[in-house]
C-alpha atoms as a PDB file:
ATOM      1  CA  UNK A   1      23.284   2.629  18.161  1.00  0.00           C
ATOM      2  CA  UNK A   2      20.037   5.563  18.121  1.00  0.00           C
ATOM      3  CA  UNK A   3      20.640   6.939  21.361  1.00  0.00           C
ATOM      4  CA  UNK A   4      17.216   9.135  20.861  1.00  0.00           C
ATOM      5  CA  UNK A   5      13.476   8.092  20.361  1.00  0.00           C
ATOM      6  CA  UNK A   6      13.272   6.568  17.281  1.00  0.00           C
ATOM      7  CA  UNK A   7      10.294   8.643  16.374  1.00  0.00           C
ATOM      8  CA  UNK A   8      12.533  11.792  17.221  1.00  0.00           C
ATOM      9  CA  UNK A   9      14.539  11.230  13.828  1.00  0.00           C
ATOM     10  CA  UNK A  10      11.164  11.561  11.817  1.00  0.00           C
ATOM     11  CA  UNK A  11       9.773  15.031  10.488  1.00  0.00           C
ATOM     12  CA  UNK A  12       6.276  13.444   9.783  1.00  0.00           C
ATOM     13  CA  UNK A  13       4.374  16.459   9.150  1.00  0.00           C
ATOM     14  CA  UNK A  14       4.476  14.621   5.364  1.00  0.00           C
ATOM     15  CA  UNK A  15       2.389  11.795   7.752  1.00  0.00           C
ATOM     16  CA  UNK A  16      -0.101  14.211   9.073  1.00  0.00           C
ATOM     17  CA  UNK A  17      -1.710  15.627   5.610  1.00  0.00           C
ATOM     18  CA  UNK A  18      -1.899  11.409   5.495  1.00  0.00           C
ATOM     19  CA  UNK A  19      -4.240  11.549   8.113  1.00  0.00           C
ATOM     20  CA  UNK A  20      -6.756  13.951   6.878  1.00  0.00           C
ATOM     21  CA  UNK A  21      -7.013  12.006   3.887  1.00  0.00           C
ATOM     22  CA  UNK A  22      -7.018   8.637   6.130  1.00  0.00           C
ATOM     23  CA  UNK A  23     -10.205   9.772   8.527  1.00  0.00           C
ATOM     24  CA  UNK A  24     -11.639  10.545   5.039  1.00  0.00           C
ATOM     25  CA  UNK A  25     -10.940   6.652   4.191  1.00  0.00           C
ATOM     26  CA  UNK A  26     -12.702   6.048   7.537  1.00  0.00           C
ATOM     27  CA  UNK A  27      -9.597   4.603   9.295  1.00  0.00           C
ATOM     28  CA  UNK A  28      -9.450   3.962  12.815  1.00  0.00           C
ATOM     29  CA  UNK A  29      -6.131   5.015  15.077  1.00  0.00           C
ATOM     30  CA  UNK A  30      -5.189   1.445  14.785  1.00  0.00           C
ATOM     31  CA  UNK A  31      -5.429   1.145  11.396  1.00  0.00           C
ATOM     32  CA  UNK A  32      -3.594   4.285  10.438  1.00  0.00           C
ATOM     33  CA  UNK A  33      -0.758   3.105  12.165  1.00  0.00           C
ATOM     34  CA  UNK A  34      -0.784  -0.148  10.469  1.00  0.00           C
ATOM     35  CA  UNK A  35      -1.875   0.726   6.822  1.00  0.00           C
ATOM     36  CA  UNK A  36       0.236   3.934   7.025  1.00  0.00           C
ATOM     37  CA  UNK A  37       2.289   5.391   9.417  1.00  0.00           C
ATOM     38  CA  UNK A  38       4.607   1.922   9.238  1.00  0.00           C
ATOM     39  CA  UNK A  39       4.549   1.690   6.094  1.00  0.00           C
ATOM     40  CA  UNK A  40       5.940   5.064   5.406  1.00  0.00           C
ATOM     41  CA  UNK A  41       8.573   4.835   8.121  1.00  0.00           C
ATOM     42  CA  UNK A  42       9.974   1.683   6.483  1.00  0.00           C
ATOM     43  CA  UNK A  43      10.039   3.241   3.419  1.00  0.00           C
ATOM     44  CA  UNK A  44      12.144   6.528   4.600  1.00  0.00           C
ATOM     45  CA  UNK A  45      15.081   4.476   6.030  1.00  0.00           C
ATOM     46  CA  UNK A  46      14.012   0.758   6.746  1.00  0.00           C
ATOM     47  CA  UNK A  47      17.785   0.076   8.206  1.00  0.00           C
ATOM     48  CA  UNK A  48      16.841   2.636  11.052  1.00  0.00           C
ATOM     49  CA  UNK A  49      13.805   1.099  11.608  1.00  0.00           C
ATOM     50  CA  UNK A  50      14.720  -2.746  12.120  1.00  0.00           C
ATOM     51  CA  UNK A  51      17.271  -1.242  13.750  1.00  0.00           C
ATOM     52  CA  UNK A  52      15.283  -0.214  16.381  1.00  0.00           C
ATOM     53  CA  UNK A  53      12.973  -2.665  16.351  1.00  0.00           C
ATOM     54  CA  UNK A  54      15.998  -5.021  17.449  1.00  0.00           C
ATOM     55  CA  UNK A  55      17.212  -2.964  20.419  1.00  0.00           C
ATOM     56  CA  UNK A  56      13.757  -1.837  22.022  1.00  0.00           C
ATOM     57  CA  UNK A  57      10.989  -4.595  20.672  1.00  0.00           C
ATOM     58  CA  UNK A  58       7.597  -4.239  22.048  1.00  0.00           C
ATOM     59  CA  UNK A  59       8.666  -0.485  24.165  1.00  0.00           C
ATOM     60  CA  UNK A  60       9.168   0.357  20.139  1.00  0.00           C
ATOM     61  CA  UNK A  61       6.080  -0.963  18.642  1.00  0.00           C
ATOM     62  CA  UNK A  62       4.389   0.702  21.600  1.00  0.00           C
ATOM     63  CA  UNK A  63       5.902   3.848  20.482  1.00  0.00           C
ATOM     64  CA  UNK A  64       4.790   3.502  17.102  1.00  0.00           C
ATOM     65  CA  UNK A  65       1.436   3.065  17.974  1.00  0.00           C
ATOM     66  CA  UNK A  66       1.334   5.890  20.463  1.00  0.00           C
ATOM     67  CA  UNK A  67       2.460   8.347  18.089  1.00  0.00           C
ATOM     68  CA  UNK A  68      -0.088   7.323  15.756  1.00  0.00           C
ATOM     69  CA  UNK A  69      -3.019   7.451  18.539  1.00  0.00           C
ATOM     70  CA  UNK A  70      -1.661  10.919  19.297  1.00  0.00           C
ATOM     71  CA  UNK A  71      -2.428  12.167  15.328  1.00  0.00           C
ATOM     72  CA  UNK A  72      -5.520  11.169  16.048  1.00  0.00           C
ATOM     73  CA  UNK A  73      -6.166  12.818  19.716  1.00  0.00           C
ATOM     74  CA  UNK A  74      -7.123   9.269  20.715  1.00  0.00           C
ATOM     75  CA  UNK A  75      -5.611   7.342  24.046  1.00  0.00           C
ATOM     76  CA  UNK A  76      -3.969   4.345  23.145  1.00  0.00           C
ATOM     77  CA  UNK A  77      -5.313   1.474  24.653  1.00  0.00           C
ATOM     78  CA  UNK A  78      -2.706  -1.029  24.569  1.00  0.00           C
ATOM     79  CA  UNK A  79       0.621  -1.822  26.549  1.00  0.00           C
ATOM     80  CA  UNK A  80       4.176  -2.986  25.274  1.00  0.00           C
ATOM     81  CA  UNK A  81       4.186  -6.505  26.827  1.00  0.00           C
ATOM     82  CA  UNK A  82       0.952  -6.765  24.540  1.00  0.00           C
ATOM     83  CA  UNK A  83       3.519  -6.445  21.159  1.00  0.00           C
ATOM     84  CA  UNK A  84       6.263  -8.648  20.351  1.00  0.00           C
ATOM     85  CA  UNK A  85       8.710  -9.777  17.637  1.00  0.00           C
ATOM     86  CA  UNK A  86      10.603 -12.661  16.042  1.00  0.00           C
ATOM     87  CA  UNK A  87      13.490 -12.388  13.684  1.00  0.00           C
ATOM     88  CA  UNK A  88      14.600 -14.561  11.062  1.00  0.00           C
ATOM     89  CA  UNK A  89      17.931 -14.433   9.212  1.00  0.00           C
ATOM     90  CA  UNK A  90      18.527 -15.592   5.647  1.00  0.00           C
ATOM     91  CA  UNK A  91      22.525 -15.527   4.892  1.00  0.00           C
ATOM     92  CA  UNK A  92      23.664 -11.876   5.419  1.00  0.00           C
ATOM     93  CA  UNK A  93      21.560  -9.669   3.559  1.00  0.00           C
ATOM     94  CA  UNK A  94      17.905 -11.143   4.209  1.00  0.00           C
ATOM     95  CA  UNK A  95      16.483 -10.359   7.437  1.00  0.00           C
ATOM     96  CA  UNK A  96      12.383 -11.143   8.166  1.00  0.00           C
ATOM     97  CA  UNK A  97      10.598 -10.000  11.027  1.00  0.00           C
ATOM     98  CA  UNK A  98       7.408 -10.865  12.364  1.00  0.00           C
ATOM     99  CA  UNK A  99       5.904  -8.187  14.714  1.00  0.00           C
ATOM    100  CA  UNK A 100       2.767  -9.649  16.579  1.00  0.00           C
ATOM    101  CA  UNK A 101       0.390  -7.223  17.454  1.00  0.00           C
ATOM    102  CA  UNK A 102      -1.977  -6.896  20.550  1.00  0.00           C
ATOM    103  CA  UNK A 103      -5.939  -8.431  19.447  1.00  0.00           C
ATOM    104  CA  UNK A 104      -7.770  -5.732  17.360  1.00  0.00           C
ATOM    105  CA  UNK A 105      -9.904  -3.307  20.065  1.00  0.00           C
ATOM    106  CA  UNK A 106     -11.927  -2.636  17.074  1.00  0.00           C
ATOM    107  CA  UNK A 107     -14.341  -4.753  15.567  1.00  0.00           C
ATOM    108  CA  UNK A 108     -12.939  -3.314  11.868  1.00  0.00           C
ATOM    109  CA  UNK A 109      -9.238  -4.298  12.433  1.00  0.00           C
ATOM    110  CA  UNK A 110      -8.334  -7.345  11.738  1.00  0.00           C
ATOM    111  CA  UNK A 111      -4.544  -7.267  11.365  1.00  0.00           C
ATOM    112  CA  UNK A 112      -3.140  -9.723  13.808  1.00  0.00           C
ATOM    113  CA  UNK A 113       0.969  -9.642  12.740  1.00  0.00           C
ATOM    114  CA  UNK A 114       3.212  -7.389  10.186  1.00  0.00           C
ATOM    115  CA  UNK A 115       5.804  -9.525   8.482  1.00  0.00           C
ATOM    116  CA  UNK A 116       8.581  -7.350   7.077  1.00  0.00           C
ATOM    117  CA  UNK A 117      11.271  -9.147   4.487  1.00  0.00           C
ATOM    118  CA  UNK A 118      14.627  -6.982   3.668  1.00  0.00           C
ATOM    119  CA  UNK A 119      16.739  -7.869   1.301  1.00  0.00           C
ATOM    120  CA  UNK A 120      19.662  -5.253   1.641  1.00  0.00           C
ATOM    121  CA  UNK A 121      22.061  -6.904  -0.880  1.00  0.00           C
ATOM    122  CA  UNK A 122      19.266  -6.909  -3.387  1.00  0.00           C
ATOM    123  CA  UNK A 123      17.491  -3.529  -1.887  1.00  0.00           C
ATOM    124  CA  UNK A 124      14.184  -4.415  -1.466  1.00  0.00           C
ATOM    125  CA  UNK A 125      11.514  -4.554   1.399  1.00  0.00           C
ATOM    126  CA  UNK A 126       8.482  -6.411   1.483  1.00  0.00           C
ATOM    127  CA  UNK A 127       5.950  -5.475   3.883  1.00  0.00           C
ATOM    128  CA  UNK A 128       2.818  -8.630   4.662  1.00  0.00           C
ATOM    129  CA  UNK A 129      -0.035  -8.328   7.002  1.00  0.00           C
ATOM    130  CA  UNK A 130      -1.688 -10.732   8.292  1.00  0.00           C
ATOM    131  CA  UNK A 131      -5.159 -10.713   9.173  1.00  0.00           C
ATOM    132  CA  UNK A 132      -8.856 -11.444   9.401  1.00  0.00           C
ATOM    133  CA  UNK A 133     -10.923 -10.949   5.729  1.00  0.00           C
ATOM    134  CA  UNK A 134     -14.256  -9.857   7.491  1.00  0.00           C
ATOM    135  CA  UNK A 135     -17.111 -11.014   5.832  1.00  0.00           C
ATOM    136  CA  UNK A 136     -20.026 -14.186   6.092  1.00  0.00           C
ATOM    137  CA  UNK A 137     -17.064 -16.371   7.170  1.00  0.00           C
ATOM    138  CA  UNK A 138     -13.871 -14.380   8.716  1.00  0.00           C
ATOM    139  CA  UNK A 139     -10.602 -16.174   6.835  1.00  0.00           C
ATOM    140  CA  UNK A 140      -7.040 -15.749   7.687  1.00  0.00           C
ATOM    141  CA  UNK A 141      -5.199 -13.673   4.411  1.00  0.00           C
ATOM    142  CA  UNK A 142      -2.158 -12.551   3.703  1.00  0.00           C
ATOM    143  CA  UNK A 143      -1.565  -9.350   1.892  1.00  0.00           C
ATOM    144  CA  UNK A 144       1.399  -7.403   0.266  1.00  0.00           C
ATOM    145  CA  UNK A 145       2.113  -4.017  -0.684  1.00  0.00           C
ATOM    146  CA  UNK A 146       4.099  -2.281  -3.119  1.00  0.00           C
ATOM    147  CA  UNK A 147       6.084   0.087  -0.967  1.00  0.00           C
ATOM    148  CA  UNK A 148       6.445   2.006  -4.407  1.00  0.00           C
ATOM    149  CA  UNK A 149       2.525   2.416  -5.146  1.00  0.00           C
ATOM    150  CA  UNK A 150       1.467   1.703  -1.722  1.00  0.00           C
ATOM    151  CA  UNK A 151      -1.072  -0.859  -3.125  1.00  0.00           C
ATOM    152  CA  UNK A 152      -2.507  -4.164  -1.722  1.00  0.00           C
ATOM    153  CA  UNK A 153      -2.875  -7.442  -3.259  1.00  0.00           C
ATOM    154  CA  UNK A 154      -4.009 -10.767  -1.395  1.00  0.00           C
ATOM    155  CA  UNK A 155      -1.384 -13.085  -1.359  1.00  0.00           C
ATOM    156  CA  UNK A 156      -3.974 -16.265  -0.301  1.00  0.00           C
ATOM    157  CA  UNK A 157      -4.792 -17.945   3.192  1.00  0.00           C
ATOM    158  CA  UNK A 158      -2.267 -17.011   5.852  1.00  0.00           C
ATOM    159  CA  UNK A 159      -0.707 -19.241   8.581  1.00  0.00           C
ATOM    160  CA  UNK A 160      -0.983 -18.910  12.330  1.00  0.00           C
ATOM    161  CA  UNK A 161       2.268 -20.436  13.222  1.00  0.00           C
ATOM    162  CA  UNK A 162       4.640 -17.468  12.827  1.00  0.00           C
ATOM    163  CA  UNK A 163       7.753 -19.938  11.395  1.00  0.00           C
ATOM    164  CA  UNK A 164       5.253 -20.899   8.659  1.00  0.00           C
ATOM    165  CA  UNK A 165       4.514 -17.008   8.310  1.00  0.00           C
ATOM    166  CA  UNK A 166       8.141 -16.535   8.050  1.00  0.00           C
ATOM    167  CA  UNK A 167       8.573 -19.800   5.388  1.00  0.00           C
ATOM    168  CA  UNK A 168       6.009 -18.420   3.646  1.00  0.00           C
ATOM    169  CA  UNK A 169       7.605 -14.837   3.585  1.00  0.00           C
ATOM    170  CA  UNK A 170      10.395 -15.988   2.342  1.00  0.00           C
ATOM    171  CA  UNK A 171       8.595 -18.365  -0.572  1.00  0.00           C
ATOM    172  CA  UNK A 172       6.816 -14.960  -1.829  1.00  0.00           C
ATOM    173  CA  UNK A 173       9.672 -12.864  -1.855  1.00  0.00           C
ATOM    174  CA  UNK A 174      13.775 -14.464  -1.506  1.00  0.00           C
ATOM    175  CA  UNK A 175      11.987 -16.834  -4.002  1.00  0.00           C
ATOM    176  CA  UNK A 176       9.368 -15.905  -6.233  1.00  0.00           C
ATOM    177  CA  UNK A 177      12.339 -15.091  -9.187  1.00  0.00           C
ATOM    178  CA  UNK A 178      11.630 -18.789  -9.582  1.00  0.00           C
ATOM    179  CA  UNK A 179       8.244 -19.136  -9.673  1.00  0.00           C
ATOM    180  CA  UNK A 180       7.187 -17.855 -12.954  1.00  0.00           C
ATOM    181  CA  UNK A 181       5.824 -20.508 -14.959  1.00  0.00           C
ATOM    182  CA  UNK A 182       5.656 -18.442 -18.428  1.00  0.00           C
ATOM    183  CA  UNK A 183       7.727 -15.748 -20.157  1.00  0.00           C
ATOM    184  CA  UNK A 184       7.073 -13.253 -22.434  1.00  0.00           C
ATOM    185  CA  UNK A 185       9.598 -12.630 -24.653  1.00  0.00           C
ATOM    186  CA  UNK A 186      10.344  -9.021 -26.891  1.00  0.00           C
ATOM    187  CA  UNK A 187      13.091  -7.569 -28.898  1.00  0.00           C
ATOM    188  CA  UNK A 188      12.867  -3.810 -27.451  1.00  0.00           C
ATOM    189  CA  UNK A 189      11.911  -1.497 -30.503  1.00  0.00           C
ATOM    190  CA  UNK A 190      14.405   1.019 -29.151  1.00  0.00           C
ATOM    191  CA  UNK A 191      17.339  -0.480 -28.378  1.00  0.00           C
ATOM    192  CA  UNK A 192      17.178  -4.013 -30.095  1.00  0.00           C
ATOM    193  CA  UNK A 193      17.996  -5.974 -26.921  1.00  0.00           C
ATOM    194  CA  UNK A 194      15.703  -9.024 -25.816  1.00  0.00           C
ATOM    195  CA  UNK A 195      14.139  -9.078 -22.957  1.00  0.00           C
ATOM    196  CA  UNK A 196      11.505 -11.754 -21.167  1.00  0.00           C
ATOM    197  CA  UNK A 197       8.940 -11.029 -18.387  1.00  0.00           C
ATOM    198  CA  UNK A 198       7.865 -14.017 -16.218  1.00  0.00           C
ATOM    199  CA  UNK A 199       4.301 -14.644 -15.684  1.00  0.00           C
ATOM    200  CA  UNK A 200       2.275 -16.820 -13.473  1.00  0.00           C
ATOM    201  CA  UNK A 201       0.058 -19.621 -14.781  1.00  0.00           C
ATOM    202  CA  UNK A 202      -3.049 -17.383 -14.175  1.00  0.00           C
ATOM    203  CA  UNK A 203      -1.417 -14.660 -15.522  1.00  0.00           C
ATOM    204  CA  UNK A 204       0.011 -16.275 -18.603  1.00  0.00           C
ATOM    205  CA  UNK A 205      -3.971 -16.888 -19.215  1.00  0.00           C
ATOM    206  CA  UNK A 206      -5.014 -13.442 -18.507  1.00  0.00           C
ATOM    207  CA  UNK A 207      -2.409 -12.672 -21.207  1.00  0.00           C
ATOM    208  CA  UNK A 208      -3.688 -14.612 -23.435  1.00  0.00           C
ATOM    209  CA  UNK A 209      -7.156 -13.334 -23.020  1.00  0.00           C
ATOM    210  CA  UNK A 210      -6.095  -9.913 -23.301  1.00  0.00           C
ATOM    211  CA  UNK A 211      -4.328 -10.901 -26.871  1.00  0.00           C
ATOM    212  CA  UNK A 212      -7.091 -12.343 -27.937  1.00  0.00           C
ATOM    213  CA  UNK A 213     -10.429 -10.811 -26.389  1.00  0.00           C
ATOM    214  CA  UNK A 214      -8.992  -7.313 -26.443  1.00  0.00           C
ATOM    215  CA  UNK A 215      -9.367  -7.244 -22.241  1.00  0.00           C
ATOM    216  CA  UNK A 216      -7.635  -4.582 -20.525  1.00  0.00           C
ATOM    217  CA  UNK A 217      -4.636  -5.513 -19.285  1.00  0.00           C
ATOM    218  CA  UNK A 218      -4.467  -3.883 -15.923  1.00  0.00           C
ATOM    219  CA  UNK A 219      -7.484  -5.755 -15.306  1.00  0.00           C
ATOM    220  CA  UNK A 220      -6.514  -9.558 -16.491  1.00  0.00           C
ATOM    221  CA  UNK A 221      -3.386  -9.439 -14.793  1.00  0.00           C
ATOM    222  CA  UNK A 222      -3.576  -6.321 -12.230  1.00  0.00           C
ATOM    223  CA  UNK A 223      -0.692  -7.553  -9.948  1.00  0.00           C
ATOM    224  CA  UNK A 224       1.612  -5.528 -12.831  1.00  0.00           C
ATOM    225  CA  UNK A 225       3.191  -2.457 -12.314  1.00  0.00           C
ATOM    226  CA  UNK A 226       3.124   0.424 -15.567  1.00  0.00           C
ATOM    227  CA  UNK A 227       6.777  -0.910 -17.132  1.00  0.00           C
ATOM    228  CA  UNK A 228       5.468  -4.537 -16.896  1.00  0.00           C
ATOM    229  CA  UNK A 229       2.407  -3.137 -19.043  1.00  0.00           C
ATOM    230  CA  UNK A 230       3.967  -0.949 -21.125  1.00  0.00           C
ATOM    231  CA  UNK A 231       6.326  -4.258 -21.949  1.00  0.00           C
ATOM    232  CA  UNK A 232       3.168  -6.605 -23.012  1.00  0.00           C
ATOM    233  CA  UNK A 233       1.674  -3.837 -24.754  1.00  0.00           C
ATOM    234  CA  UNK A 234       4.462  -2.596 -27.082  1.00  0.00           C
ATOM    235  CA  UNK A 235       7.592  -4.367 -26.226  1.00  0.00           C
ATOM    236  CA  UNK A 236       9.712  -1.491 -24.685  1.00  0.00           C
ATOM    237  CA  UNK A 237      11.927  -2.430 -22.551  1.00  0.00           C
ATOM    238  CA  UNK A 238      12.212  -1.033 -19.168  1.00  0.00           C
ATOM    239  CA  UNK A 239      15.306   0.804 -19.246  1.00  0.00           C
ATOM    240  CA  UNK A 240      14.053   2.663 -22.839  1.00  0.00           C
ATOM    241  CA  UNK A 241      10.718   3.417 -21.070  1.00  0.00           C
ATOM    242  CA  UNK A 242      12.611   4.977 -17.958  1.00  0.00           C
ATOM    243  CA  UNK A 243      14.652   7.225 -20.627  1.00  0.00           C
ATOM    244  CA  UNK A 244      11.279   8.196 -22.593  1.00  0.00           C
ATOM    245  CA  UNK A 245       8.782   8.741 -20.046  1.00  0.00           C
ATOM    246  CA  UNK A 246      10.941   9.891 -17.380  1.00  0.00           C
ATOM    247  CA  UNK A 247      10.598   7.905 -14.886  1.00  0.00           C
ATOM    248  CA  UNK A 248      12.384   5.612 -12.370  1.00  0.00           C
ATOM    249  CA  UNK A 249      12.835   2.075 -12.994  1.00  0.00           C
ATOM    250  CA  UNK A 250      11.045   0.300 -10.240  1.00  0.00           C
ATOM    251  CA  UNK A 251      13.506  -1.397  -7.841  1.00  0.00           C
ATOM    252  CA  UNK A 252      11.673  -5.076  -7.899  1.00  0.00           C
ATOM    253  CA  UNK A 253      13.049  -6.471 -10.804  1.00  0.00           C
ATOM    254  CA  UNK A 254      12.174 -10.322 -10.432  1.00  0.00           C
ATOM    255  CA  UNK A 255      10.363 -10.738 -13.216  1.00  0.00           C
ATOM    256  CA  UNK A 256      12.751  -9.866 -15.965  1.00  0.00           C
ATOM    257  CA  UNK A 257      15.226 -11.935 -17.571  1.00  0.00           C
ATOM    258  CA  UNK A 258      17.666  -9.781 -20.051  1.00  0.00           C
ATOM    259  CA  UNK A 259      19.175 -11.649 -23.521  1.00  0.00           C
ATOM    260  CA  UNK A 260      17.914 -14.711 -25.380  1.00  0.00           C
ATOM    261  CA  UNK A 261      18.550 -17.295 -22.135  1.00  0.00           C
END
């Protein structure tokens, strides 16, 4: 179907300026490539990307990681049989990946796999790494990030076996709508209409403490995003905050449930 390189269809001198600021961060090569140079592709057109990851597989992940050795005028020490991937399919609009990645080179990178979930009929993408929490005693974790805010949260102990990785993939994202053990529920100020925000059991106790111990809220519960505060703090709902502040309603919209249900 992309009869060129896929890195050929990229203008990624957006990616460069990246890089200044990552060597500031202290990021290896390897890292860049993983923290952000993949991110940021999947985010620019994530069909083109899967897409190619399909048809070319390791050669592609190679690529990747080439290009992102090259930003950084360092020779990349890896080959393609050393990258691999695994596809999972989840009716016709949920694909997962799981892209295993050589053994770090560097004693600072510990990401061992890249689990990408796309939901195309509800347009989202979830990008999870997998990888070694260095410390005392290294632990497998999982991590997700907000391809919106490009921020990190731990998601808990990770798997080795890459069908768990993808069960658990699909438990975070296809069906986390379900998990919420707690709603908050608000009649919108503006425009009258009720709407509820689910919570987790921790966070339905951070909320709590934040009602009544006058916490901060981005700190008792800082897996929300600024319309998920905004909601707990004055009740707008997120289509009146979009029209006052200006500002794009986020595309993950699991938590909310609109009307009285």
């Amino acid at each position: 179907m992309y009869d060129k390189p896929y890195l050929e269809l990229y203008d990624d001198s957006e990616i460069i300026e990246m890089m200044e600021r990552s060597k500031e961060a202290e990021l290896t090569a390897r890292e860049f490539a993983e923290l952000v140079y993949i991110p940021w592709m999947l985010t620019d057109t994530p069909e083109v990307f899967l897409c190619c990851l399909e048809e070319q597989g390791g050669s592609f992940l190679l690529d990747v990681f080439h290009r992102s050795y090259e930003i950084y005028g360092e020779s990349l020490p890896y080959t393609a049989e050393q990258f691999s991937s695994a596809e999972y399919k989840l009716g016709e609009n949920v694909f997962i990946e799981i892209l295993e990645l050589p053994r770090p080179v560097f004693v600072n990178c510990g990401f061992l796999q890249i689990v990408l979930v796309a939901d195309f009929g509800g347009d989202e993408l979830k990008l999870y790494l997998m990888g070694v929490e260095k410390g005392q005693n290294e632990e497998l974790l999982i991590r997700s990030m907000d391809l919106e805010t490009f921020e990190w949260r731990v998601e808990g102990p990770a798997p080795t076996d890459a069908q768990k990785l993808a069960d658990l993939a699909v438990e975070l994202t296809v069906n986390r709508k379900h998990s919420y053990s707690h709603y908050v529920k608000c009649r919108c100020p503006l425009c009258q209409k009720t709407y509820s925000l689910g919570l987790t059991a921790d966070e339905a106790e951070g909320y709590k403490e934040f009602r009544s111990e006058d916490a901060e809220l981005e700190d008792v519960i800082p897996a929300l995003n600024t319309f998920e505060r905004e909601f707990l703090m004055t009740g707008m709902c997120p289509e009146c905050q979009s029209s006052v502040f200006r500002k794009e309603l986020p595309a993950n919209t699991d938590r909310w449930m609109q009307g009285d249900e």
